[in-house]
PDB file of N, CA and C in Angstrom:
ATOM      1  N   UNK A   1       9.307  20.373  55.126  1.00  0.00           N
ATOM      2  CA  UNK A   1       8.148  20.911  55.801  1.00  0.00           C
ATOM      3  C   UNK A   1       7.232  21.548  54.749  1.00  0.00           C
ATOM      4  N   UNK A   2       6.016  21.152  54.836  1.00  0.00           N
ATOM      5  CA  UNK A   2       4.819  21.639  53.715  1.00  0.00           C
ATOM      6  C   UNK A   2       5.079  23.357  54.560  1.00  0.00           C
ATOM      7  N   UNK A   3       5.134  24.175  53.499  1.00  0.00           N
ATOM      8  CA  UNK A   3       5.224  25.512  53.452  1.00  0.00           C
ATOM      9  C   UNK A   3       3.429  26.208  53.746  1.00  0.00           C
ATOM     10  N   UNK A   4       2.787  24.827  53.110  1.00  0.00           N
ATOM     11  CA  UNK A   4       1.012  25.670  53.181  1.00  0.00           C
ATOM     12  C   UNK A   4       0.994  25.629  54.292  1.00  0.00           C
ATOM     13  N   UNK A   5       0.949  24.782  55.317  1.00  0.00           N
ATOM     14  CA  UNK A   5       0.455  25.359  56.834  1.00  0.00           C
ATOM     15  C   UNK A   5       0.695  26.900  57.204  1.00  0.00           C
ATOM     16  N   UNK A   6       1.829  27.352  57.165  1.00  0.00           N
ATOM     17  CA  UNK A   6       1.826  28.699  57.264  1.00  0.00           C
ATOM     18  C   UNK A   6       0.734  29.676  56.743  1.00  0.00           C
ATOM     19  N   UNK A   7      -0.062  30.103  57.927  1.00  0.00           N
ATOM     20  CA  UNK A   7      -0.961  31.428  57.158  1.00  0.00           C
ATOM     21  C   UNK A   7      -0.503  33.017  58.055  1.00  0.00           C
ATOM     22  N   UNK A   8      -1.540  33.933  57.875  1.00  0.00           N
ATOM     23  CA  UNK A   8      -0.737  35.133  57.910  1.00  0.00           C
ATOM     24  C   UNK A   8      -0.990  34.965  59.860  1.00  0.00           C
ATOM     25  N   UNK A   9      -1.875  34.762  60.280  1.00  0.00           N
ATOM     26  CA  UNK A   9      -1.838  34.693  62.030  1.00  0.00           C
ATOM     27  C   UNK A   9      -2.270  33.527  62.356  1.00  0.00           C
ATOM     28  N   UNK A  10      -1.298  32.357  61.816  1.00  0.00           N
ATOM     29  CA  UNK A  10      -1.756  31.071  62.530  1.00  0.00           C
ATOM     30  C   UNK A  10      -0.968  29.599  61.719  1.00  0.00           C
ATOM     31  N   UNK A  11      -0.734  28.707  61.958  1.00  0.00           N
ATOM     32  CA  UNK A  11      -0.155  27.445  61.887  1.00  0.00           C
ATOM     33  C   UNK A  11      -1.283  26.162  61.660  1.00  0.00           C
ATOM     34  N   UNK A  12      -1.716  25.816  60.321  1.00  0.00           N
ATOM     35  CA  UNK A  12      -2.678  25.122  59.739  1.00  0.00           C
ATOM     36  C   UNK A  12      -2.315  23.478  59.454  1.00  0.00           C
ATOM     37  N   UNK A  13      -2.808  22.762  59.773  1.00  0.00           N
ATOM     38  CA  UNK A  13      -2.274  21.133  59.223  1.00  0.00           C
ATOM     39  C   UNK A  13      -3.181  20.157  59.586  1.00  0.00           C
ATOM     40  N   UNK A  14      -2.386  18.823  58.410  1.00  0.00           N
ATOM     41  CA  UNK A  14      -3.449  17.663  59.343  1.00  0.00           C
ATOM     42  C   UNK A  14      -2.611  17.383  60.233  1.00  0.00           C
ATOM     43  N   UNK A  15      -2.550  17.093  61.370  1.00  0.00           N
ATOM     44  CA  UNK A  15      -1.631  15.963  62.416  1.00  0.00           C
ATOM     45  C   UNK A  15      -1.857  14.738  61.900  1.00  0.00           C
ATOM     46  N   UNK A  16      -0.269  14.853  62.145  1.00  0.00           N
ATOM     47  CA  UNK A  16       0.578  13.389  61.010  1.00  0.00           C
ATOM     48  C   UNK A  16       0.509  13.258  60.029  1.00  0.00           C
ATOM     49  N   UNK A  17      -0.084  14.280  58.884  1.00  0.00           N
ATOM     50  CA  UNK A  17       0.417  14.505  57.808  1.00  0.00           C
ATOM     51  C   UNK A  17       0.653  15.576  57.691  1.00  0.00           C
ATOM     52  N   UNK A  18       0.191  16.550  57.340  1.00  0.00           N
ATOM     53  CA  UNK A  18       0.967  17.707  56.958  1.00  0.00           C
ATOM     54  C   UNK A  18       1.623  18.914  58.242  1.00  0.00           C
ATOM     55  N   UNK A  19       1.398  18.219  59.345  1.00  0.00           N
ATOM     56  CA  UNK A  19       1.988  19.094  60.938  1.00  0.00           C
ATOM     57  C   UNK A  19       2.245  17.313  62.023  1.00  0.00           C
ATOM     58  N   UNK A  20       3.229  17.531  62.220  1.00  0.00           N
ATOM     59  CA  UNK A  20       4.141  16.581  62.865  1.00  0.00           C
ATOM     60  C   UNK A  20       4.843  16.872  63.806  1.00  0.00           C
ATOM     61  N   UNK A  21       4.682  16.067  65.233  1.00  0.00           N
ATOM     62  CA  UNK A  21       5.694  16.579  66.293  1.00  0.00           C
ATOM     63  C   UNK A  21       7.162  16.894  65.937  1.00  0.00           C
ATOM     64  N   UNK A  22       7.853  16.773  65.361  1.00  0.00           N
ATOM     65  CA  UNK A  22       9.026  17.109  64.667  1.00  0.00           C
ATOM     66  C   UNK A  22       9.277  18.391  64.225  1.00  0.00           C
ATOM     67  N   UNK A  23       7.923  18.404  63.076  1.00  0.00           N
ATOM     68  CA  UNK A  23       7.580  19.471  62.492  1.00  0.00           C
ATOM     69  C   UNK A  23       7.487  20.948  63.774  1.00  0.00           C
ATOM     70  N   UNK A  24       6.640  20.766  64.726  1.00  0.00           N
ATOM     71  CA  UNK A  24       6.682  21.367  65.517  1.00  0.00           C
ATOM     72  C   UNK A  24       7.779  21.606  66.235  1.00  0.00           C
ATOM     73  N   UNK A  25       8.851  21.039  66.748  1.00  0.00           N
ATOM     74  CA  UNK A  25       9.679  21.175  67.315  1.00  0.00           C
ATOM     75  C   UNK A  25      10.658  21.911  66.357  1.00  0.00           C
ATOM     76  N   UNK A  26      11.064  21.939  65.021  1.00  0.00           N
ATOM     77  CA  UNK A  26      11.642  22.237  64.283  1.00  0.00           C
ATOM     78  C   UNK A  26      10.868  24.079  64.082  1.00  0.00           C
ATOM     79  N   UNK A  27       9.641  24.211  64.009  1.00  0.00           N
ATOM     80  CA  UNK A  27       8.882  25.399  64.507  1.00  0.00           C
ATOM     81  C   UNK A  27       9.606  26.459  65.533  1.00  0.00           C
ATOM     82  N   UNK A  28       9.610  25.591  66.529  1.00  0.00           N
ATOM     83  CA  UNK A  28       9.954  25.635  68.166  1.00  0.00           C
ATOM     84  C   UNK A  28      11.135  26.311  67.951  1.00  0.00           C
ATOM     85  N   UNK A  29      12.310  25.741  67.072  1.00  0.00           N
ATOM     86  CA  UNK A  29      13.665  25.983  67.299  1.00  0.00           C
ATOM     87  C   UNK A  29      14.129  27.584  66.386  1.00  0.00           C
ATOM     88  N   UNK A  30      13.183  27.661  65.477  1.00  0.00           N
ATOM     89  CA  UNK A  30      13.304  28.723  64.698  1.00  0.00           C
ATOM     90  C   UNK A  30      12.951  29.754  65.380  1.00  0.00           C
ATOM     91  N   UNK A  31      11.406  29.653  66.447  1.00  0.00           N
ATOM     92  CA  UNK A  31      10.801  30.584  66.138  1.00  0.00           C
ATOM     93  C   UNK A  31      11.709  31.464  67.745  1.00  0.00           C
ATOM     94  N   UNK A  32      12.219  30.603  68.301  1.00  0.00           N
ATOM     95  CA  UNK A  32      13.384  31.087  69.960  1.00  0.00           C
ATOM     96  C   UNK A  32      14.295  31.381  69.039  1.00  0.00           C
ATOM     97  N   UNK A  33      15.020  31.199  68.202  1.00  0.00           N
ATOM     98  CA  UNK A  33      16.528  31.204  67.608  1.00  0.00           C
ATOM     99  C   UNK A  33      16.052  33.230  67.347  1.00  0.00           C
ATOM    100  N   UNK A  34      14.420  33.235  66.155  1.00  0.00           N
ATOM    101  CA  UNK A  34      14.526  34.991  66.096  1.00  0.00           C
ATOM    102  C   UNK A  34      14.374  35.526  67.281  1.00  0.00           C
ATOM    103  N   UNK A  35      13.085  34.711  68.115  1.00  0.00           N
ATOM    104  CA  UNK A  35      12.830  35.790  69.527  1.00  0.00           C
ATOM    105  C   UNK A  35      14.672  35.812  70.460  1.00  0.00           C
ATOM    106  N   UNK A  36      14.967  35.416  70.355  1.00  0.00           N
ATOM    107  CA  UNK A  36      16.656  35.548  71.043  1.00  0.00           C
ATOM    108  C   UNK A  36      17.436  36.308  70.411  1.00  0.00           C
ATOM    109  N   UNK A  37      17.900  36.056  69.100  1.00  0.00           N
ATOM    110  CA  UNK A  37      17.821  37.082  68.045  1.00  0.00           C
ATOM    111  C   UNK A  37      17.344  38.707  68.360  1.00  0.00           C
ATOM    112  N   UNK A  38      16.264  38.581  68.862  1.00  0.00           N
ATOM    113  CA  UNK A  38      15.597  40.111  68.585  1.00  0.00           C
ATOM    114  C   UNK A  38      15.574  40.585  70.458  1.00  0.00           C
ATOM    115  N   UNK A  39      15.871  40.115  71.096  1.00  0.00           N
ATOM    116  CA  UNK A  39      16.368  39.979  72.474  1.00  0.00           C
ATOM    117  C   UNK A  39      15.335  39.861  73.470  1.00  0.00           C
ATOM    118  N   UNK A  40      15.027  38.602  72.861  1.00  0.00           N
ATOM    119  CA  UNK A  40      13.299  38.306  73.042  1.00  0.00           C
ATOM    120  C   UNK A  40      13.962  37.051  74.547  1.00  0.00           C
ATOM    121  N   UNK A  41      13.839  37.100  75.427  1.00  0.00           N
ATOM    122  CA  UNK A  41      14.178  35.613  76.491  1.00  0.00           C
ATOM    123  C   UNK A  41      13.255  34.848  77.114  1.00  0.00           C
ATOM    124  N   UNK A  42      12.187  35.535  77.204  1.00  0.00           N
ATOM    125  CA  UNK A  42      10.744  34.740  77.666  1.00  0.00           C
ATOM    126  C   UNK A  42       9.108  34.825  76.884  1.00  0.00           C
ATOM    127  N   UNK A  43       9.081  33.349  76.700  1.00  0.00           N
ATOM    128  CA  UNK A  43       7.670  33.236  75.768  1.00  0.00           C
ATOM    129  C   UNK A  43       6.620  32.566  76.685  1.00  0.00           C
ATOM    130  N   UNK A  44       5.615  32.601  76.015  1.00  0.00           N
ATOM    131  CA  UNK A  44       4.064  32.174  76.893  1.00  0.00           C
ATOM    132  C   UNK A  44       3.479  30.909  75.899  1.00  0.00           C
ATOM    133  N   UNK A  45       3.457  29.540  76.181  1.00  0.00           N
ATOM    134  CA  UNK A  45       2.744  29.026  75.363  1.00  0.00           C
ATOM    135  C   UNK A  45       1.365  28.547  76.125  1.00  0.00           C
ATOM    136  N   UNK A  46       0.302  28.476  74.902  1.00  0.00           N
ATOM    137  CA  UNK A  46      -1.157  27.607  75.337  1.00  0.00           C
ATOM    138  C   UNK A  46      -1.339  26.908  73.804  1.00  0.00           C
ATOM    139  N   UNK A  47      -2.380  26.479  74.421  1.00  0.00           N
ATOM    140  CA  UNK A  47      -3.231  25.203  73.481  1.00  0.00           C
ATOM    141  C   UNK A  47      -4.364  25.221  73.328  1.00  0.00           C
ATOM    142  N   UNK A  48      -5.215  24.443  72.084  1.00  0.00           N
ATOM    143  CA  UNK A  48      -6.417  24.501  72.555  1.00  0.00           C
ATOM    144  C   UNK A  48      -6.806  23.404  72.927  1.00  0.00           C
ATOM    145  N   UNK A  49      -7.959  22.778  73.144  1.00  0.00           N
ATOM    146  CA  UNK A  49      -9.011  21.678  73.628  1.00  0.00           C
ATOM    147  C   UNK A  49      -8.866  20.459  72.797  1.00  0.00           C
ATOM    148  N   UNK A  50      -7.699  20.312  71.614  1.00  0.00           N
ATOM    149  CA  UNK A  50      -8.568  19.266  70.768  1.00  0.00           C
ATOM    150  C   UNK A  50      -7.285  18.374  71.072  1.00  0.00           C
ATOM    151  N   UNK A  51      -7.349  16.774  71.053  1.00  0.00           N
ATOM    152  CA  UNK A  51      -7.053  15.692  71.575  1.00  0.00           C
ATOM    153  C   UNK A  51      -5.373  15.718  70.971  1.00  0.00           C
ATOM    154  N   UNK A  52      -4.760  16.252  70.287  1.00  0.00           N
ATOM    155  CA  UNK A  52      -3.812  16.460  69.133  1.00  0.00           C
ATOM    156  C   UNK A  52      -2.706  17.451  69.824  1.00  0.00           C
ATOM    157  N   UNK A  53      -3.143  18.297  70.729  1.00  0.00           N
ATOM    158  CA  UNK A  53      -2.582  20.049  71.081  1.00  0.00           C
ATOM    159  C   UNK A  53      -1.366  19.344  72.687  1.00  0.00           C
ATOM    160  N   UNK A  54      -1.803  18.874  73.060  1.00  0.00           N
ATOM    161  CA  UNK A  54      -0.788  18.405  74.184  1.00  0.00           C
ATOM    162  C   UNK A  54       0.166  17.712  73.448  1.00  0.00           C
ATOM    163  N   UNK A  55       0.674  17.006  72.362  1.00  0.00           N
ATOM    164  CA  UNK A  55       1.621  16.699  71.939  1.00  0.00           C
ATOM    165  C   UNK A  55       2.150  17.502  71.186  1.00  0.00           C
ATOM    166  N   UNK A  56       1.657  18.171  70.122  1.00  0.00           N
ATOM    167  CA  UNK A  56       2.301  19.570  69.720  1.00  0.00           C
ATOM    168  C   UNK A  56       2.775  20.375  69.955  1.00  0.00           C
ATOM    169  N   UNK A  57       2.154  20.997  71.369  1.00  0.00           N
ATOM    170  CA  UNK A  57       2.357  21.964  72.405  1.00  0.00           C
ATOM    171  C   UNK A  57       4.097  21.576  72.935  1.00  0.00           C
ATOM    172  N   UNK A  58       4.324  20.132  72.860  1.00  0.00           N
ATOM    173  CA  UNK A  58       5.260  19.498  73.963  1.00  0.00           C
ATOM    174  C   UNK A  58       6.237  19.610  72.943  1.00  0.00           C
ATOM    175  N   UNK A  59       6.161  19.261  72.090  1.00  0.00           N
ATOM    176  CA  UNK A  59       7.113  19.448  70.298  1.00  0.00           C
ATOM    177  C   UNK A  59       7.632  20.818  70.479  1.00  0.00           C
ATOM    178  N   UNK A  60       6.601  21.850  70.595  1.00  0.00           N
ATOM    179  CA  UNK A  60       7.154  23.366  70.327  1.00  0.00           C
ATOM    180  C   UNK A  60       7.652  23.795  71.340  1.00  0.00           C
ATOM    181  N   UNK A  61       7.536  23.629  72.992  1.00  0.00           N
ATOM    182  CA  UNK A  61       8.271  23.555  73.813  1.00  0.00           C
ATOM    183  C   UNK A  61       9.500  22.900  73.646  1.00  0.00           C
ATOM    184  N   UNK A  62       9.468  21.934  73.717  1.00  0.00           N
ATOM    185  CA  UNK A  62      10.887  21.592  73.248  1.00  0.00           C
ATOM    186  C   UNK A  62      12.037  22.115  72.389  1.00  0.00           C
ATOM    187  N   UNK A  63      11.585  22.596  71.279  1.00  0.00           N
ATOM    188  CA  UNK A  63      12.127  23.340  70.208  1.00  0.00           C
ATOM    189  C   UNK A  63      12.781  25.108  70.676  1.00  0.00           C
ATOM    190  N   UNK A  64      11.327  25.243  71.075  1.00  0.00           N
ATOM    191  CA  UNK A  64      12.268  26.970  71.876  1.00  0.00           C
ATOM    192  C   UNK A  64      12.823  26.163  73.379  1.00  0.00           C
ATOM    193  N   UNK A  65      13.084  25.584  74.072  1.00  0.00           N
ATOM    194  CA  UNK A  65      13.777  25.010  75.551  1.00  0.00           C
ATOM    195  C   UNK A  65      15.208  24.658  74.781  1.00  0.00           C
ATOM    196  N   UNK A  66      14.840  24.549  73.211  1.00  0.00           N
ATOM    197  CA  UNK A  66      16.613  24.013  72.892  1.00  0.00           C
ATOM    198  C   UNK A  66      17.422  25.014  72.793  1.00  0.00           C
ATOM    199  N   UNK A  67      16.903  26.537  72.283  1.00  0.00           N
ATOM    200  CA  UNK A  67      17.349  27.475  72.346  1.00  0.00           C
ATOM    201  C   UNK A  67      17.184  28.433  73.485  1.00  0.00           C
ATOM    202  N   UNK A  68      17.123  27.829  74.301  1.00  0.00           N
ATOM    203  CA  UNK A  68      17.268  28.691  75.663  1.00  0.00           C
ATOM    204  C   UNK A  68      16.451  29.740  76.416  1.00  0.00           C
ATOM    205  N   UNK A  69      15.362  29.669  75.305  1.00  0.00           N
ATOM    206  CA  UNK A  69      14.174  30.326  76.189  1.00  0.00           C
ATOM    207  C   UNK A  69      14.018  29.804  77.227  1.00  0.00           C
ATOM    208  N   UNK A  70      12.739  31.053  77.982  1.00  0.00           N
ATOM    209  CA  UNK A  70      12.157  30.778  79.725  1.00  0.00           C
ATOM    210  C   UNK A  70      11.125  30.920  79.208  1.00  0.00           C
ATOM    211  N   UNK A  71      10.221  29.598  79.179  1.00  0.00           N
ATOM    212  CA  UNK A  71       8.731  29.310  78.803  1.00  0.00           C
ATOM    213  C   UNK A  71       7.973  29.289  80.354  1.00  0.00           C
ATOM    214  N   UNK A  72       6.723  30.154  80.445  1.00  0.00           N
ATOM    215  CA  UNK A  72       5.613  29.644  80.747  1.00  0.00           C
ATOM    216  C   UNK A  72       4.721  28.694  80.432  1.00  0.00           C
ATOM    217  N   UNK A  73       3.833  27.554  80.647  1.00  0.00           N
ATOM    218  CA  UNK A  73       3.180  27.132  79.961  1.00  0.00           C
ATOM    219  C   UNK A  73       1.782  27.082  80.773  1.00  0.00           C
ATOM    220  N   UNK A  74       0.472  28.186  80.051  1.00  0.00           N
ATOM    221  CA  UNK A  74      -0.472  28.449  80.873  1.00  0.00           C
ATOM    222  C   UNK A  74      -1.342  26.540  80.160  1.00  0.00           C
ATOM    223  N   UNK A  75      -0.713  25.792  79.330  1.00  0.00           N
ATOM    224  CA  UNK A  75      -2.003  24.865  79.061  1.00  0.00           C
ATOM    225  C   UNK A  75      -2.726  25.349  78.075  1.00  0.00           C
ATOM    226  N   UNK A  76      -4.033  24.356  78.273  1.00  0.00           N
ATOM    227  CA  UNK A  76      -5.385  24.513  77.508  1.00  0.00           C
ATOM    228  C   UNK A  76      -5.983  25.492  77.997  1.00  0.00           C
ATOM    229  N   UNK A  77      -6.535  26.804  77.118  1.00  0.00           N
ATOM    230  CA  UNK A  77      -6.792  27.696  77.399  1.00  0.00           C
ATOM    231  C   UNK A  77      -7.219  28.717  76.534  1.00  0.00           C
ATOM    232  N   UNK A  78      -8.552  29.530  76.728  1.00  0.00           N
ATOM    233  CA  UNK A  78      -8.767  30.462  75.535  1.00  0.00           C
ATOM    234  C   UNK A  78      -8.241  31.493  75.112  1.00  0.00           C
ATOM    235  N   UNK A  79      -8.169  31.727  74.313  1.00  0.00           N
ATOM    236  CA  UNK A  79      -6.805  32.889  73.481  1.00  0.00           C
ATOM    237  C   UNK A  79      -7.186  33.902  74.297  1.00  0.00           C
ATOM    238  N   UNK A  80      -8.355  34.904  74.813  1.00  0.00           N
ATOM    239  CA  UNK A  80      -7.966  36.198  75.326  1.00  0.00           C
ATOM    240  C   UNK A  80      -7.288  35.772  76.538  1.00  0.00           C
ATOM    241  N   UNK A  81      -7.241  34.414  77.304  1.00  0.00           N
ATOM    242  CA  UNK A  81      -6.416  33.991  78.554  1.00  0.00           C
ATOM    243  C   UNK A  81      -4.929  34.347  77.909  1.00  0.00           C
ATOM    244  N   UNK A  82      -4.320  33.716  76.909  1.00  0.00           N
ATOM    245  CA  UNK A  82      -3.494  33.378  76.344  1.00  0.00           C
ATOM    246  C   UNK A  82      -2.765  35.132  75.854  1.00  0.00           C
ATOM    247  N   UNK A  83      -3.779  35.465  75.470  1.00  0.00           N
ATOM    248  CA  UNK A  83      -3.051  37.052  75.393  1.00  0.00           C
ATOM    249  C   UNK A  83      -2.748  37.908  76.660  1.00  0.00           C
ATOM    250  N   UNK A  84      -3.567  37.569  77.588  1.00  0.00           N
ATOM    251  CA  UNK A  84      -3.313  38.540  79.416  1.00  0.00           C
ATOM    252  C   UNK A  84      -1.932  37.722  79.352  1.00  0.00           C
ATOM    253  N   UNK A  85      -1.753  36.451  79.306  1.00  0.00           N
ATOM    254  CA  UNK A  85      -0.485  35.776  79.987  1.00  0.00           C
ATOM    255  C   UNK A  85       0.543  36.262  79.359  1.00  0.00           C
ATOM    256  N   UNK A  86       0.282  36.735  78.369  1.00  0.00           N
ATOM    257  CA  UNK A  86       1.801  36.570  77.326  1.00  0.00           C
ATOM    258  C   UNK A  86       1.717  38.475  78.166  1.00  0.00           C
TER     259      UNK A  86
END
């Protein structure tokens, strides 16, 4: 996994090259393994608008659903939506 996508509040890439449904799901599995870890059991995911985010979205769901989180999924949606939900 390219390490640059990582920035300090956010997840950067091209889709299908440097951020990959895989990639995401592998995201997914880490990022439920700490929130469970830290006795975290329910997360909120959204997306944004661009043609790319419904398959990603479905990657990183998957990834925390392997570790046993209880996902919401509010969709496509603008971040202050995305912050009331969470």
């Amino acid at each position: 996994m390219n390490r640059e996508i990582f920035r300090a509040y956010s997840i950067r890439g091209i889709v299908g090259e440097s951020l990959t449904g895989d990639e995401m799901s592998q995201i997914g599995r880490a990022a439920g393994t700490w929130l469970q870890a830290s006795g975290i059991r329910k997360a909120v995911v959204g997306r944004d608008y661009r043609t790319s985010s419904p398959a990603l979205s479905a990657a990183l769901m998957e990834g925390l659903l392997s570790t046993g989180m209880d996902l919401a999924d509010v969709g496509a949606c603008a971040t202050p939506m995305l912050n009331f939900a969470t």
